[in-house]
N, C-alpha and C. Protein backbone atom coordinates (compact mmCIF):
# COMPACT_ATOMS: atom_id res chain seq x y z
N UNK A 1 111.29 44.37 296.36
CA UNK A 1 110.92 42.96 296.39
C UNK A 1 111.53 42.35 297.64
N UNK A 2 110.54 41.54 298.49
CA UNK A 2 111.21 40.98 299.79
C UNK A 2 111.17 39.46 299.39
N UNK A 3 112.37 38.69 300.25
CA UNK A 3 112.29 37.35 300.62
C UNK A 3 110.92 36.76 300.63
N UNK A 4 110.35 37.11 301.24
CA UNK A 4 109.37 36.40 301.63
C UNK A 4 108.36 36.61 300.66
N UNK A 5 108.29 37.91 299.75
CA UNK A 5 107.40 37.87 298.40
C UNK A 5 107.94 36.91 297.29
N UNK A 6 109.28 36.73 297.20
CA UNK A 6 109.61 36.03 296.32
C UNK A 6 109.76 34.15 297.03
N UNK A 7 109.91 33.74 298.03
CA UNK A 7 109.39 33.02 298.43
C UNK A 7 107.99 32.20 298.42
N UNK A 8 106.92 33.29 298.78
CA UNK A 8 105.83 32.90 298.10
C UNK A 8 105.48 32.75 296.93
N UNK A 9 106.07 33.56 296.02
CA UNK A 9 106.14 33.49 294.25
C UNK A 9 106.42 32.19 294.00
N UNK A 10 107.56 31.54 294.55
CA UNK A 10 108.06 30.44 293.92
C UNK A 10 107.56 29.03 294.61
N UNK A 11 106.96 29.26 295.38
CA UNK A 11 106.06 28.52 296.64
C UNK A 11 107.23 27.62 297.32
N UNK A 12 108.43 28.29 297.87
CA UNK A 12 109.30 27.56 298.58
C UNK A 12 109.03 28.03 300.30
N UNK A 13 109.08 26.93 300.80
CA UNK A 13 108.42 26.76 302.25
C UNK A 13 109.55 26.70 303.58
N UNK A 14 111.01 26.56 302.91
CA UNK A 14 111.89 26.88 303.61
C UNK A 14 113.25 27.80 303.54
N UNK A 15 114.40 27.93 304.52
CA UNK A 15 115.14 29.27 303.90
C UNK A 15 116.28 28.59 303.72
N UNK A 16 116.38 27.45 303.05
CA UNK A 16 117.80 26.61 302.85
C UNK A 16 118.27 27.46 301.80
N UNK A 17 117.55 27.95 300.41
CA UNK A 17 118.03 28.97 299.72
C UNK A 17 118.25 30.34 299.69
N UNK A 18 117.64 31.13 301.19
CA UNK A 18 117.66 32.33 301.37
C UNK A 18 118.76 33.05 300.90
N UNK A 19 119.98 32.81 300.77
CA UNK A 19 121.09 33.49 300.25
C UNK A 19 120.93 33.50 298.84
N UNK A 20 120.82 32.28 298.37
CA UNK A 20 120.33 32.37 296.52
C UNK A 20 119.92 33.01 296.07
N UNK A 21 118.42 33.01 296.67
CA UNK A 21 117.18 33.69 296.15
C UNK A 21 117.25 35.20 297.02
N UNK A 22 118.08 35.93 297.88
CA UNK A 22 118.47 36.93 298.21
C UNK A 22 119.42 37.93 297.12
N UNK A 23 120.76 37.28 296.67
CA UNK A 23 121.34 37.35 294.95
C UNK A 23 120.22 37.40 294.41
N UNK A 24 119.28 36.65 293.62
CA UNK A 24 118.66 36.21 292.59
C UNK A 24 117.45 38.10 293.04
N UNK A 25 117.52 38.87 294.36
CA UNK A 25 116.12 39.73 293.84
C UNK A 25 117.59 40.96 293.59
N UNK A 26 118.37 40.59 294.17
CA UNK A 26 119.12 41.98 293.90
C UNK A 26 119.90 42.22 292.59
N UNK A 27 120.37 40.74 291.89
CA UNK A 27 120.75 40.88 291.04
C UNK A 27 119.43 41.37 289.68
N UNK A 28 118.37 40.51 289.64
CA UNK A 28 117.52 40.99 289.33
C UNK A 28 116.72 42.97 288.95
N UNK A 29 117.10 42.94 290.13
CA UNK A 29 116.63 44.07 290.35
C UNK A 29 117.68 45.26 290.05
N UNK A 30 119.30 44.97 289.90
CA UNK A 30 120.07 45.61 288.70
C UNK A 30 120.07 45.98 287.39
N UNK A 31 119.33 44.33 286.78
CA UNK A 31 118.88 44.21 285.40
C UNK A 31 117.88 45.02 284.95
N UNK A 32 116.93 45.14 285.84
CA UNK A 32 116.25 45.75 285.32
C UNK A 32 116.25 47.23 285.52
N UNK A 33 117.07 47.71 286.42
CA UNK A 33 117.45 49.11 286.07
C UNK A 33 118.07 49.38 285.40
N UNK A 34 119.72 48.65 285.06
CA UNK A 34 120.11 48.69 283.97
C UNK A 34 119.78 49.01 282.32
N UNK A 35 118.58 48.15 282.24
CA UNK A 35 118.24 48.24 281.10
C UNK A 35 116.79 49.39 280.79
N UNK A 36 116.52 49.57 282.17
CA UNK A 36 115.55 50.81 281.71
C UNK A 36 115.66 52.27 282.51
N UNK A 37 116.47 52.37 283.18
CA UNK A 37 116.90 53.41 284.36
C UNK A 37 115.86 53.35 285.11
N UNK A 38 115.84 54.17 285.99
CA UNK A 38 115.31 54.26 287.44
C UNK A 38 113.60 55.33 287.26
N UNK A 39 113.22 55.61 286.03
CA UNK A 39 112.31 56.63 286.18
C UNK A 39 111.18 56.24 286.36
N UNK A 40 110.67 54.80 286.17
CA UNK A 40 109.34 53.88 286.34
C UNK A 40 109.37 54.30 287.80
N UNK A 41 110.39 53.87 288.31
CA UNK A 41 109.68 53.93 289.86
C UNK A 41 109.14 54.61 290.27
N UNK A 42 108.89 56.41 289.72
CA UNK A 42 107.73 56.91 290.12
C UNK A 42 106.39 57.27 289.65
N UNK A 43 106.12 56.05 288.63
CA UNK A 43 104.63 55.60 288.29
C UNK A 43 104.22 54.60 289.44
N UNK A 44 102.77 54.13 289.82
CA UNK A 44 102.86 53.69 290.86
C UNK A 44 102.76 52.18 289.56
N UNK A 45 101.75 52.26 288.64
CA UNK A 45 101.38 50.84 287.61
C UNK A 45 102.96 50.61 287.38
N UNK A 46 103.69 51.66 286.37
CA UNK A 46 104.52 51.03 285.84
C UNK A 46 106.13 50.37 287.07
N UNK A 47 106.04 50.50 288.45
CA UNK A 47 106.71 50.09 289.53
C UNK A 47 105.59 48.44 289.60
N UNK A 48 104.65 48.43 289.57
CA UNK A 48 104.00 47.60 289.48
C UNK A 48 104.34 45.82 288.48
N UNK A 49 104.06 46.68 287.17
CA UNK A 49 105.07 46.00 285.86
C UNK A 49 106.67 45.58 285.90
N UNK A 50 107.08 46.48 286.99
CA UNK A 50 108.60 46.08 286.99
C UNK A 50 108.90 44.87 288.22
N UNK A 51 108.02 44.86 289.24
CA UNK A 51 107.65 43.81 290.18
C UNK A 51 107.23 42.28 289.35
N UNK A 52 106.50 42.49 288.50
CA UNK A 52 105.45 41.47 287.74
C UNK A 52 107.44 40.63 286.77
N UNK A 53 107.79 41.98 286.22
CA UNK A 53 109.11 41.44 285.67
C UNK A 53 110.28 40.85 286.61
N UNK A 54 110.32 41.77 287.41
CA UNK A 54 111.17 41.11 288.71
C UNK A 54 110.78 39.20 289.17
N UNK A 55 109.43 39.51 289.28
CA UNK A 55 109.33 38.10 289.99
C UNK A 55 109.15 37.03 288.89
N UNK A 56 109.11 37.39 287.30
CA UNK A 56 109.70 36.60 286.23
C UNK A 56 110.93 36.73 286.17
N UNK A 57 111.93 37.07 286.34
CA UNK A 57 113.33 36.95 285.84
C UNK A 57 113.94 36.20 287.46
N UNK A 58 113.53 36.60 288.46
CA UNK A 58 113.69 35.82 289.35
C UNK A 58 113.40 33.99 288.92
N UNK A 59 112.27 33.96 288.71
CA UNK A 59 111.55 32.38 288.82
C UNK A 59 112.60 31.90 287.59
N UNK A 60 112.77 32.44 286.62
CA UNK A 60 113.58 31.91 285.12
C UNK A 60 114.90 31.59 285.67
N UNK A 61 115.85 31.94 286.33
CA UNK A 61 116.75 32.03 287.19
C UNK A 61 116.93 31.37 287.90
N UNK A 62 115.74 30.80 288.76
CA UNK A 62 115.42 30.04 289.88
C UNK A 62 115.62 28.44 289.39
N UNK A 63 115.01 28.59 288.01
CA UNK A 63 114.41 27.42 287.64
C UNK A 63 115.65 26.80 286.44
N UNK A 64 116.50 27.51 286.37
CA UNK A 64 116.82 27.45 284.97
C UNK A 64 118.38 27.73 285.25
N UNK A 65 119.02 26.87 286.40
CA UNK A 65 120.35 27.04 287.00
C UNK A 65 121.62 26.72 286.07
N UNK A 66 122.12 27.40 284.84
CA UNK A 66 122.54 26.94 284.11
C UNK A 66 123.69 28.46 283.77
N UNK A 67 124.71 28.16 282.70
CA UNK A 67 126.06 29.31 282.57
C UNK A 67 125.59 29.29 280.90
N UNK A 68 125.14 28.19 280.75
CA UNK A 68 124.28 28.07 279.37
C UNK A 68 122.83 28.75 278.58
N UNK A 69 122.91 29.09 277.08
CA UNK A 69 121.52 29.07 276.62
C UNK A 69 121.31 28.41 275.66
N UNK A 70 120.12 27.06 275.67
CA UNK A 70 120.30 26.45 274.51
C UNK A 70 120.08 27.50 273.12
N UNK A 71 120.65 26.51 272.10
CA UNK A 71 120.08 27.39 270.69
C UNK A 71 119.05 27.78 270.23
N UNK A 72 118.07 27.03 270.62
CA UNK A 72 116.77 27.49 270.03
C UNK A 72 116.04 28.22 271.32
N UNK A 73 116.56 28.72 272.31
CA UNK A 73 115.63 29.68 273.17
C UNK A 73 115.33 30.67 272.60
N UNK A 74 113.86 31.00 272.88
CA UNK A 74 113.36 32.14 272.16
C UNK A 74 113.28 33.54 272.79
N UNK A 75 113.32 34.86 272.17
CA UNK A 75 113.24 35.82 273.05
C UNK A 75 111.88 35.71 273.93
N UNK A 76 112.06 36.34 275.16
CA UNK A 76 110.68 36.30 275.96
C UNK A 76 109.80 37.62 275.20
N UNK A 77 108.54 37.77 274.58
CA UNK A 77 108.17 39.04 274.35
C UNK A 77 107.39 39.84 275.57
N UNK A 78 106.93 39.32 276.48
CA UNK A 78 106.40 39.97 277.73
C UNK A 78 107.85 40.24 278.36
N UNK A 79 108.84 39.60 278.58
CA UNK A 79 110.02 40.71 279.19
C UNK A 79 110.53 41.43 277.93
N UNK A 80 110.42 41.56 277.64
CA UNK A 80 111.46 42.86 276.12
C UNK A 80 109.81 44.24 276.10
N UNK A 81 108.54 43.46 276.22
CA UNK A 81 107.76 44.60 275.82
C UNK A 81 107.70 45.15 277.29
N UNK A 82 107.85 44.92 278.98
CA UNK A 82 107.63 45.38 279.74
C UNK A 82 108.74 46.24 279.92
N UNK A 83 110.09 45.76 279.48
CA UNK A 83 111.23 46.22 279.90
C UNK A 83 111.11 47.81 278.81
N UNK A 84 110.63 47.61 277.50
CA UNK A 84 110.36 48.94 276.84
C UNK A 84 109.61 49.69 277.26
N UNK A 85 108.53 49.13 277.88
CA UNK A 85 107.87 50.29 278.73
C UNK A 85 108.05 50.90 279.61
N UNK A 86 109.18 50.21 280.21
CA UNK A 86 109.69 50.56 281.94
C UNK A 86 110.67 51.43 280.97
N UNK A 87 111.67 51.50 280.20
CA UNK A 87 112.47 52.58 279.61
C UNK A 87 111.79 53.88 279.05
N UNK A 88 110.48 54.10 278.72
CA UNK A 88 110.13 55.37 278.65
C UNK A 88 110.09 55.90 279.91
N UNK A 89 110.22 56.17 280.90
CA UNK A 89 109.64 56.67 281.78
C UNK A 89 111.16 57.85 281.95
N UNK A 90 110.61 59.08 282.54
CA UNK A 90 111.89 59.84 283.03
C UNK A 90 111.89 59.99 284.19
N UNK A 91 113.12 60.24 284.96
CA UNK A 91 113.62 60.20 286.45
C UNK A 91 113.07 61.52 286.63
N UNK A 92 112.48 61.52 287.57
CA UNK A 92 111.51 62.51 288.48
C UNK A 92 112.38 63.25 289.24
N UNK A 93 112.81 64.38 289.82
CA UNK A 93 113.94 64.99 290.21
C UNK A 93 113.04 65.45 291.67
């Protein structure tokens, strides 16, 4: 994921946040290995799905600048069902 893809994602037009939103793809992009290891990446769809999740957990992040979660937030089911799909996959040797 580049700056400038996630830039356009979020339709920001200047780089006053470039360091933010620089954190925001890498940290991102931990999470979601973390939670499904590294073996999607050599599907080309399911690298695809993990982009589509990337540039949602980015924008939620983006948007949602807080140390807090209110009580009634609900689980997301498009990130929990993409993130299960990105965990079947096995690391390609």
């Amino acid at each position: 994921m580049t700056l400038d893809e996630v830039r356009s994602y979020l339709r920001i037009d200047t780089d006053v946040e470039d360091n933010f939103l620089n954190e925001l793809i890498d940290s991102s992009q931990i999470y979601i290995d973390s939670c499904t290891g590294e073996g999607y990446k050599s599907d080309e769809k399911a690298a695809k799905l993990a982009s589509l999740l990337q540039k949602k957990l980015i924008s939620d992040l983006y948007e949602n600048r807080s140390t807090t979660v209110p009580d009634k937030t609900k689980q997301d089911k498009i990130v929990t069902t993409i993130l299960d799909k990105l965990s079947s996959y096995e690391v390609v040797l």
